[in-house]
N, C-alpha and C. Protein backbone atom coordinates (compact mmCIF):
# COMPACT_ATOMS: atom_id res chain seq x y z
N UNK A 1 -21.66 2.37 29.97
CA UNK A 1 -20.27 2.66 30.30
C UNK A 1 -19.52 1.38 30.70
N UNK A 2 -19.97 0.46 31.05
CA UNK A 2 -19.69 -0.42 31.84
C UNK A 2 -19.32 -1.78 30.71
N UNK A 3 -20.05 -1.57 29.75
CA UNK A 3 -19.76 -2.59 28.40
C UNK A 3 -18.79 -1.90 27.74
N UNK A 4 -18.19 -0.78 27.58
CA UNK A 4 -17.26 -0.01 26.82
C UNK A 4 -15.76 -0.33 27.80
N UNK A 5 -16.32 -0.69 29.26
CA UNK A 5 -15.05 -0.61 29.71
C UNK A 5 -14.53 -2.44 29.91
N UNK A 6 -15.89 -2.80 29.96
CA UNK A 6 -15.43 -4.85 29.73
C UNK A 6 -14.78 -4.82 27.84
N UNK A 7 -15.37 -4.24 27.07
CA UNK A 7 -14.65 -4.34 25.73
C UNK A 7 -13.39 -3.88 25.44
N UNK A 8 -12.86 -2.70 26.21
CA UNK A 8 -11.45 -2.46 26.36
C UNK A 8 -10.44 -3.26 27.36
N UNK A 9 -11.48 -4.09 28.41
CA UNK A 9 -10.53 -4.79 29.17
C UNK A 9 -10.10 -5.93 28.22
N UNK A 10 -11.42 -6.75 27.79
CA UNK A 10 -10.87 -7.94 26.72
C UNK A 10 -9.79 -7.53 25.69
N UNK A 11 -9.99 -6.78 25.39
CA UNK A 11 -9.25 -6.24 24.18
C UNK A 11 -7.51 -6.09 24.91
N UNK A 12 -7.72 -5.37 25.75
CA UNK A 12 -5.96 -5.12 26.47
C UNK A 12 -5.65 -6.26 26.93
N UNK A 13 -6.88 -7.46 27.65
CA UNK A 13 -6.61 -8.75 28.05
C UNK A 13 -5.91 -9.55 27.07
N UNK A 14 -6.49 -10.03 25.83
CA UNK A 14 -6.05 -10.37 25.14
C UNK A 14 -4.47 -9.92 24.39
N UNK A 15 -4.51 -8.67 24.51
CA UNK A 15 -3.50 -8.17 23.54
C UNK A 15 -1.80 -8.48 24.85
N UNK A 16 -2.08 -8.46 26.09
CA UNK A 16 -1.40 -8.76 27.06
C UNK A 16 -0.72 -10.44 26.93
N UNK A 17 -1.78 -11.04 27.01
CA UNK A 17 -1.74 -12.66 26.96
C UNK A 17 -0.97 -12.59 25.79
N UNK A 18 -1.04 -12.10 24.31
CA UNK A 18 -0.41 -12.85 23.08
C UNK A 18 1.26 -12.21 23.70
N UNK A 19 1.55 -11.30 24.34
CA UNK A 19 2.69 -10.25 24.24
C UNK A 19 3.55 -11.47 25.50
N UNK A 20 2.54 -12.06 26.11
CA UNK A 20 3.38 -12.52 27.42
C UNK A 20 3.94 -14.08 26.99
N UNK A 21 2.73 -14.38 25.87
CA UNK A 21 3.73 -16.16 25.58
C UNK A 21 4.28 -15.99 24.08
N UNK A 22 4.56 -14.64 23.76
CA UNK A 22 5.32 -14.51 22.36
C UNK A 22 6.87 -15.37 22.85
N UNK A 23 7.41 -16.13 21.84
CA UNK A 23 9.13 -16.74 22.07
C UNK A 23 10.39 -15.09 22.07
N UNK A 24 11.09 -15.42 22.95
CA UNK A 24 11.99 -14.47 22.47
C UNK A 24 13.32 -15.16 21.60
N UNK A 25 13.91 -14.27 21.27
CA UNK A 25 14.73 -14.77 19.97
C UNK A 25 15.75 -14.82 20.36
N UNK A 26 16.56 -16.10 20.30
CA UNK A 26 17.58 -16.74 20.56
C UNK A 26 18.80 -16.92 19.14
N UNK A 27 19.68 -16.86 19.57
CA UNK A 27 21.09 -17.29 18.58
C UNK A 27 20.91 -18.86 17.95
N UNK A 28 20.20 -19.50 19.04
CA UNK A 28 19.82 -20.78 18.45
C UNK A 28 19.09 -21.04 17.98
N UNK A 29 17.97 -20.20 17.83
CA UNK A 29 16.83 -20.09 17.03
C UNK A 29 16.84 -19.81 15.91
N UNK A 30 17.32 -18.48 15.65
CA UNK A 30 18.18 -17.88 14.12
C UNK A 30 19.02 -19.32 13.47
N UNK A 31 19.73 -19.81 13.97
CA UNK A 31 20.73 -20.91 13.40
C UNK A 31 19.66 -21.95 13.07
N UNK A 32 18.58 -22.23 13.90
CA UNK A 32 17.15 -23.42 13.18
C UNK A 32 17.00 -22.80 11.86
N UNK A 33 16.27 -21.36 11.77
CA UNK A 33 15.47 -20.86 10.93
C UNK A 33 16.03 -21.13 10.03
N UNK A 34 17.56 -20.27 9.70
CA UNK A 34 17.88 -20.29 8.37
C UNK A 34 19.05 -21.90 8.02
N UNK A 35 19.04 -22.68 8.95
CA UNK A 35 19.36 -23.97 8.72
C UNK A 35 17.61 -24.86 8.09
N UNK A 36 16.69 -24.39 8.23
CA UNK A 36 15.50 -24.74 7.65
C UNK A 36 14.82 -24.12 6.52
N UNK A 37 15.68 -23.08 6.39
CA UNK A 37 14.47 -21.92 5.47
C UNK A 37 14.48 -22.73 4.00
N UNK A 38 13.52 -22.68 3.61
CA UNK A 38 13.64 -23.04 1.95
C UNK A 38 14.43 -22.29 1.00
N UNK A 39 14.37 -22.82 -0.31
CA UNK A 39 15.21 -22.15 -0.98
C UNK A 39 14.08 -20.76 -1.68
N UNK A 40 13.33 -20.64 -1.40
CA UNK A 40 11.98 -19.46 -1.89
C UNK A 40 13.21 -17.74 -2.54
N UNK A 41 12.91 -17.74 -3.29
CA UNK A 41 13.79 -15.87 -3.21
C UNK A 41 12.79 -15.41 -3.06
N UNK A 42 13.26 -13.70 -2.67
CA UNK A 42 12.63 -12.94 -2.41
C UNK A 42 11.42 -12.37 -2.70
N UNK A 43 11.64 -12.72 -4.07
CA UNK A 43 10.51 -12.27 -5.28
C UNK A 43 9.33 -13.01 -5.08
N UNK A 44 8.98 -14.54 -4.56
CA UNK A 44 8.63 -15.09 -4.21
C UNK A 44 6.89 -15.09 -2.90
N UNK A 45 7.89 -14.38 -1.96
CA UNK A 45 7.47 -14.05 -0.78
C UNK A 45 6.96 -12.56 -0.47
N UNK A 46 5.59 -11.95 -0.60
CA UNK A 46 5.50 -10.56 -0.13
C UNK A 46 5.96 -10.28 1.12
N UNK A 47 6.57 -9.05 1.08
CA UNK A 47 6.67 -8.69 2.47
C UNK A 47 6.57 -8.96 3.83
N UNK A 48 5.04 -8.37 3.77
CA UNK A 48 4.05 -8.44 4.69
C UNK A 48 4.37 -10.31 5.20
N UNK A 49 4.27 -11.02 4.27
CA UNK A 49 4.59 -12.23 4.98
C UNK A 49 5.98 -12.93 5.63
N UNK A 50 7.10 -12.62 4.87
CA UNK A 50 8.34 -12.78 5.09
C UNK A 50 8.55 -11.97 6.77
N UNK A 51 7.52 -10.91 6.91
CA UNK A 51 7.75 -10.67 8.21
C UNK A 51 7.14 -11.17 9.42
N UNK A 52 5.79 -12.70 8.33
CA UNK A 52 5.04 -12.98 9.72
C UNK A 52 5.36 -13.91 9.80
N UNK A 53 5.72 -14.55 11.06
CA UNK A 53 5.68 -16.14 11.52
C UNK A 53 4.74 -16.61 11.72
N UNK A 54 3.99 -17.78 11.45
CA UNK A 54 2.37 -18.00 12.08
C UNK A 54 2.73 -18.76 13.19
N UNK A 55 3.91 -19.55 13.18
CA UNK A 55 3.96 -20.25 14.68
C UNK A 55 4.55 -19.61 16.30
N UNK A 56 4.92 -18.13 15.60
CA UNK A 56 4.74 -16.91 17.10
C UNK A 56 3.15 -16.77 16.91
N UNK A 57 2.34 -16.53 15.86
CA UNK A 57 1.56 -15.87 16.36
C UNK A 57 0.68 -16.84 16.50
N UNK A 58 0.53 -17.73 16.51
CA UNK A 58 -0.31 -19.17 17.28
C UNK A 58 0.09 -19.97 18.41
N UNK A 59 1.54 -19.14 18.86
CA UNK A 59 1.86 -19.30 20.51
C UNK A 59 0.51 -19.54 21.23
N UNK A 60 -0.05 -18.04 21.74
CA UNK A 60 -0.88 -17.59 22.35
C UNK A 60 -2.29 -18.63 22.52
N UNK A 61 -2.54 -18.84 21.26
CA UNK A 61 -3.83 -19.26 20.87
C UNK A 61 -3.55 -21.01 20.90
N UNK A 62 -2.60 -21.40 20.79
CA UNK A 62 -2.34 -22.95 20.79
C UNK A 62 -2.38 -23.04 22.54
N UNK A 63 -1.81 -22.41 23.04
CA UNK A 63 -2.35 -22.40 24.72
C UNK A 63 -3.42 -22.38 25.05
N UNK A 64 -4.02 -21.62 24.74
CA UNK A 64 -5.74 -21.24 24.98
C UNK A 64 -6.43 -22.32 24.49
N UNK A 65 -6.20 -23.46 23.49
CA UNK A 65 -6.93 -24.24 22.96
C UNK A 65 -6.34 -25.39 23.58
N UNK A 66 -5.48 -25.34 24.13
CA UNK A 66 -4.72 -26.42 24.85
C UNK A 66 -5.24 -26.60 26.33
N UNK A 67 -6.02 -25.94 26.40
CA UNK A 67 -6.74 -25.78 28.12
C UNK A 67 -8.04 -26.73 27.48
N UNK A 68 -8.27 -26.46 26.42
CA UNK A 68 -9.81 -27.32 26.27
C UNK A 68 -10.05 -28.41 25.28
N UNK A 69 -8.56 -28.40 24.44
CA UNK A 69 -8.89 -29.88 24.35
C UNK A 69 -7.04 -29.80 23.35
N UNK A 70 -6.73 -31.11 23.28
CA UNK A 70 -5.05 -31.04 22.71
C UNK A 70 -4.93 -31.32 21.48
N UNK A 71 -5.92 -31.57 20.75
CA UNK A 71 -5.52 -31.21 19.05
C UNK A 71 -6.69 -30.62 18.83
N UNK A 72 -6.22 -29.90 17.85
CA UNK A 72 -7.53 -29.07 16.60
C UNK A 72 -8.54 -29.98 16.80
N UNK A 73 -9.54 -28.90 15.82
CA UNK A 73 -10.49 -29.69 15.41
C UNK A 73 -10.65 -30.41 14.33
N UNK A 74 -10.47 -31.79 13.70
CA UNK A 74 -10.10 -31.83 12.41
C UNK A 74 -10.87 -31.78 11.04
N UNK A 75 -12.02 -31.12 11.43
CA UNK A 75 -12.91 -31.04 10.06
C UNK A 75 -12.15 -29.31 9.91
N UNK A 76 -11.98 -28.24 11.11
CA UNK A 76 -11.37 -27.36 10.61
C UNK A 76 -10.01 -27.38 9.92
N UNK A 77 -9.38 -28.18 10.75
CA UNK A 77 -7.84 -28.55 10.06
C UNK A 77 -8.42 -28.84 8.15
N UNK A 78 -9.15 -30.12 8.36
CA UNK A 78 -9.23 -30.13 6.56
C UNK A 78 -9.93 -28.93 5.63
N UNK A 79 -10.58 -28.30 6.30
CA UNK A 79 -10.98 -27.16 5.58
C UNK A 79 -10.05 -25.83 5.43
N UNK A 80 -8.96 -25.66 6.62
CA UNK A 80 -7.79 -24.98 5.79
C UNK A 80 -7.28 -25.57 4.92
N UNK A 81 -6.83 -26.88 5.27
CA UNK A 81 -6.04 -27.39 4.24
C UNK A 81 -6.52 -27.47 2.73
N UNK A 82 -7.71 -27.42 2.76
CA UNK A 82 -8.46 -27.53 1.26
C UNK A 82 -8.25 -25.48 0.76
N UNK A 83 -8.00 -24.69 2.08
CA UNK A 83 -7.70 -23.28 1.08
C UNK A 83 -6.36 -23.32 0.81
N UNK A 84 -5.49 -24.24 1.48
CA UNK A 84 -4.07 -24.08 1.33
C UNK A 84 -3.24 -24.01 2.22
N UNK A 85 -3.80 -24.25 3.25
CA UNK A 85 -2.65 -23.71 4.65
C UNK A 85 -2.96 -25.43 5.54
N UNK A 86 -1.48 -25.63 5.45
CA UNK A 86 -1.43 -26.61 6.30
C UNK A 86 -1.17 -26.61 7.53
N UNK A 87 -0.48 -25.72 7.74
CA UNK A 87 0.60 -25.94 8.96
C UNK A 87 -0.26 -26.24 10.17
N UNK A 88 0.22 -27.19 11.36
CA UNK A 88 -1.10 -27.01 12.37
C UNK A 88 -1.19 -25.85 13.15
N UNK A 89 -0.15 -24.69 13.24
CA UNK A 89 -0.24 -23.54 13.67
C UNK A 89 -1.88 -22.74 12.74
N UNK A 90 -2.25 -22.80 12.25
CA UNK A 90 -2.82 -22.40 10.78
C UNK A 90 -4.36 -22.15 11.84
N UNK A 91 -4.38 -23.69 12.18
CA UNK A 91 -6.20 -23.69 13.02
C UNK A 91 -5.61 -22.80 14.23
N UNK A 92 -4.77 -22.87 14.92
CA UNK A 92 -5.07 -22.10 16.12
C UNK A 92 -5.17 -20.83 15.77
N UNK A 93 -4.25 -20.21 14.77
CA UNK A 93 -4.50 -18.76 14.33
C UNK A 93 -5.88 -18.28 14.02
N UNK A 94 -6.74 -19.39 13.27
CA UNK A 94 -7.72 -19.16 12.90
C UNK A 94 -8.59 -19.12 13.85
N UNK A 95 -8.63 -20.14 15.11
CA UNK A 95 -9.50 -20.15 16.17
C UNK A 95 -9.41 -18.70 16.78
N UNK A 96 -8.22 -18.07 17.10
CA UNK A 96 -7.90 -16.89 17.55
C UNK A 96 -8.21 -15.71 16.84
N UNK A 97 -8.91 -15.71 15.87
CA UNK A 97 -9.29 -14.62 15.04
C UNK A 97 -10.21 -14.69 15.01
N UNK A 98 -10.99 -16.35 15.38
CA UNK A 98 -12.43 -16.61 15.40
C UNK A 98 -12.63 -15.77 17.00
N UNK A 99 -12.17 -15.62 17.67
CA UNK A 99 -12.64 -14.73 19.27
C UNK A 99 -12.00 -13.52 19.11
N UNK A 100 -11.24 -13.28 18.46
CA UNK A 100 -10.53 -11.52 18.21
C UNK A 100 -11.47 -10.66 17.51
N UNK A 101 -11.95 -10.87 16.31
CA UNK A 101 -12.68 -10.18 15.91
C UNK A 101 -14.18 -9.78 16.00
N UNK A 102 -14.97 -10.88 17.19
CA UNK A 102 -16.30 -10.95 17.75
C UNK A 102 -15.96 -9.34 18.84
N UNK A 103 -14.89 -9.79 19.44
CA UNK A 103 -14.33 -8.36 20.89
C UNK A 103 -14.00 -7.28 19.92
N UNK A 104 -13.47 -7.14 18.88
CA UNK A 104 -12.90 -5.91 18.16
C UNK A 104 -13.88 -5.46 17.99
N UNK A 105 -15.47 -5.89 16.83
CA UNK A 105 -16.32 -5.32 17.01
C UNK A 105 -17.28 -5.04 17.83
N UNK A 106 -17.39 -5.79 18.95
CA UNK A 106 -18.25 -5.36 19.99
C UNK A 106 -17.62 -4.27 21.00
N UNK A 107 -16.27 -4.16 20.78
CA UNK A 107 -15.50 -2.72 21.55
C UNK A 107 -16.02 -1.61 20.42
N UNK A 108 -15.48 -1.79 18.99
CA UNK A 108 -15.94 -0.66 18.02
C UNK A 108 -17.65 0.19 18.07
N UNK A 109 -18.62 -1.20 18.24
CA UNK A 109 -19.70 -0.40 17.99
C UNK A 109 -20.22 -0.11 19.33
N UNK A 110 -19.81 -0.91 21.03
CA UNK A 110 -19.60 0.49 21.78
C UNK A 110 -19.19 1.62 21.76
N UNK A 111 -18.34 2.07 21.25
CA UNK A 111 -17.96 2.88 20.92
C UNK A 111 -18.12 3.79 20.15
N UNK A 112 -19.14 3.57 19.21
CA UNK A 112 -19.20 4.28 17.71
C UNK A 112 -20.66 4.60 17.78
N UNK A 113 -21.28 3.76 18.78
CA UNK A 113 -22.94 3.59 18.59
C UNK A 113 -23.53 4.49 19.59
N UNK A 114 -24.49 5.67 19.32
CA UNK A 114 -25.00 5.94 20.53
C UNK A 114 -26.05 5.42 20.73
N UNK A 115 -26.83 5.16 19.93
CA UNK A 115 -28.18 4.42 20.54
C UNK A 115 -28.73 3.08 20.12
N UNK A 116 -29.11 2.15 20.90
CA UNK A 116 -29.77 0.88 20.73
C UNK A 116 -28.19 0.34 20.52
N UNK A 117 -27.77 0.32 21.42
CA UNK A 117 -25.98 -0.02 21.70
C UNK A 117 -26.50 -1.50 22.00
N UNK A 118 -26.95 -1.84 22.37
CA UNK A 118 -27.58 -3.60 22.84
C UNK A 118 -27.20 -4.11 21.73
N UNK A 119 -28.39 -4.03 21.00
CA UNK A 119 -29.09 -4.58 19.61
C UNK A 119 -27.53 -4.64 18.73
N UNK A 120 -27.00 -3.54 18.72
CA UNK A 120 -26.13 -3.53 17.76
C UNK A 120 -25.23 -4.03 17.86
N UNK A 121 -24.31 -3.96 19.28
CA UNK A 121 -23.30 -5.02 19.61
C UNK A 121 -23.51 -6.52 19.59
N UNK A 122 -25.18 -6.95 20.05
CA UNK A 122 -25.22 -8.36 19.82
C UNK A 122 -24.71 -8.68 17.82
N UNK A 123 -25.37 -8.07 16.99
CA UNK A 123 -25.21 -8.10 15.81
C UNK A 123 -23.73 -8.32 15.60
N UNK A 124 -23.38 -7.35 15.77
CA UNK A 124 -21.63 -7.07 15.91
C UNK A 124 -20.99 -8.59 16.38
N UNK A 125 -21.08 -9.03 17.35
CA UNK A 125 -20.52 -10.20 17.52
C UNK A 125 -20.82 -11.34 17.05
N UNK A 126 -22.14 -11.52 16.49
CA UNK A 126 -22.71 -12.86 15.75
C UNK A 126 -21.98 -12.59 14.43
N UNK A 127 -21.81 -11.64 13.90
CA UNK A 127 -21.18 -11.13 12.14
C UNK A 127 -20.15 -11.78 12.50
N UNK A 128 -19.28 -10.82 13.54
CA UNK A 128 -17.23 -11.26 13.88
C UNK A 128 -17.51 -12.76 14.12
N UNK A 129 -18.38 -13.25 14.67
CA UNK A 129 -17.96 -14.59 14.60
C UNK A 129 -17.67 -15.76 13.69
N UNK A 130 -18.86 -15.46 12.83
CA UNK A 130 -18.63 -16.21 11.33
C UNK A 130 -18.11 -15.34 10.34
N UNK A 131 -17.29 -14.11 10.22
CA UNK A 131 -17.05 -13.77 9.22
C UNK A 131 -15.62 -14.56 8.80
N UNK A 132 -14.76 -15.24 9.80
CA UNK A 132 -13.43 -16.08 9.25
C UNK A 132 -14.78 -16.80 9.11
N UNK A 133 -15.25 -17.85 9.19
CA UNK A 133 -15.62 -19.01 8.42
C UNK A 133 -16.16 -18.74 7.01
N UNK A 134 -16.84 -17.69 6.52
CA UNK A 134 -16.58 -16.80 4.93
C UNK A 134 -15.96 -16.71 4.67
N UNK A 135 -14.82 -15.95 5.45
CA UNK A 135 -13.80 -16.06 4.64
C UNK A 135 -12.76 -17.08 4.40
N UNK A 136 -13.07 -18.37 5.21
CA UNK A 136 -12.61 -19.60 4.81
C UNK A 136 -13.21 -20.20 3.43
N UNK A 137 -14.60 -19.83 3.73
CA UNK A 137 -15.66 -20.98 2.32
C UNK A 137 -14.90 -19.90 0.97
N UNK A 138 -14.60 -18.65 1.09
CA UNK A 138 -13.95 -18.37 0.08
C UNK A 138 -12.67 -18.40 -0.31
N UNK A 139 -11.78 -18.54 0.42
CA UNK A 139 -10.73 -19.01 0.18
C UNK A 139 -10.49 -20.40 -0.76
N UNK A 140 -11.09 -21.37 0.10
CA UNK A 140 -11.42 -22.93 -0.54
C UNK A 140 -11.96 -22.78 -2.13
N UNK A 141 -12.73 -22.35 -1.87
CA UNK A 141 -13.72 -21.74 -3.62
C UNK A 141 -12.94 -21.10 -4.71
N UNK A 142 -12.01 -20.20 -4.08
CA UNK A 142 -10.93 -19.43 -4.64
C UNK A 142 -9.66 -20.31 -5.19
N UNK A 143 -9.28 -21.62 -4.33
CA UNK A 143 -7.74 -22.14 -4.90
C UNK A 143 -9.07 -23.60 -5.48
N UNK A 144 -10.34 -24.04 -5.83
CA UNK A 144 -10.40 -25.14 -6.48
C UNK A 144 -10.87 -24.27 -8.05
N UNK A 145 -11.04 -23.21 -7.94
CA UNK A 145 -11.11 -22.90 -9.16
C UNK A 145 -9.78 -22.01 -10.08
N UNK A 146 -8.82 -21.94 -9.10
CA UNK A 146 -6.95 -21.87 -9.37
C UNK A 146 -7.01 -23.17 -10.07
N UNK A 147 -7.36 -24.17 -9.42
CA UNK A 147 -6.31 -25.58 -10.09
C UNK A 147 -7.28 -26.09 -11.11
């Protein structure tokens, strides 16, 4: 009971922290954006992305990495950049998904698991941990055989 209720605290912990250093949106901010936006049309851009910013959502996580050391790491930096993503917002997102998804599944298979709950959550978090770095080595693999 007691690991089901540390996996929902991380989980609300975390989800608290990104909500508390999100930017709020300013008149002067709007006047940056679209004084910067490219010329991209619509057709261009899916959705789903036109609605995400990566540098709100690497607020959070550029703090958190900013407590332990002040730039990326740069063999990760070049290994996004070799799937395509430059921006330096890019590694912190990624670092932050590298600890989001170890807690998502170790809350899930508390939760889901009734027995040998140990065994399975350790599993659970060694998978979430390297599964962005798979899905980095495929990404990379994916745009050198694009070009």
């Amino acid at each position: 009971m007691a690991l089901i209720i540390l996996g929902v605290g991380l989980f609300v912990g975390f989800l608290l922290l990104f909500l508390l250093l999100m930017p709020r949106p300013s008149a002067a901010g709007a006047l940056l954006e679209q004084a910067t936006r490219t010329t991209r049309t619509a057709e261009d851009v899916p959705v789903w992305r036109s609605a995400l910013n990566v540098d709100y959502l690497a607020k959070p996580f550029t703090f958190l990495r900013g407590l332990f050391s002040p730039e990326p790491d740069p063999d990760l930096v070049h290994r996004l950049a070799l799937a395509g993503y430059r921006k330096p917002a890019h590694a912190d997102v990624f670092l932050g998904v590298r600890l989001a998804i170890p807690a998502l599944l170790g809350v899930l298979v508390a939760l889901f698991v009734p027995s040998a709950t140990i065994f399975f959550f350790l599993i659970a978090i060694v998978l979430g941990f390297f599964i962005p770095d798979f899905w980095l080595s495929s990404a990379i693999t994916r745009r050198r055989q694009k070009n």
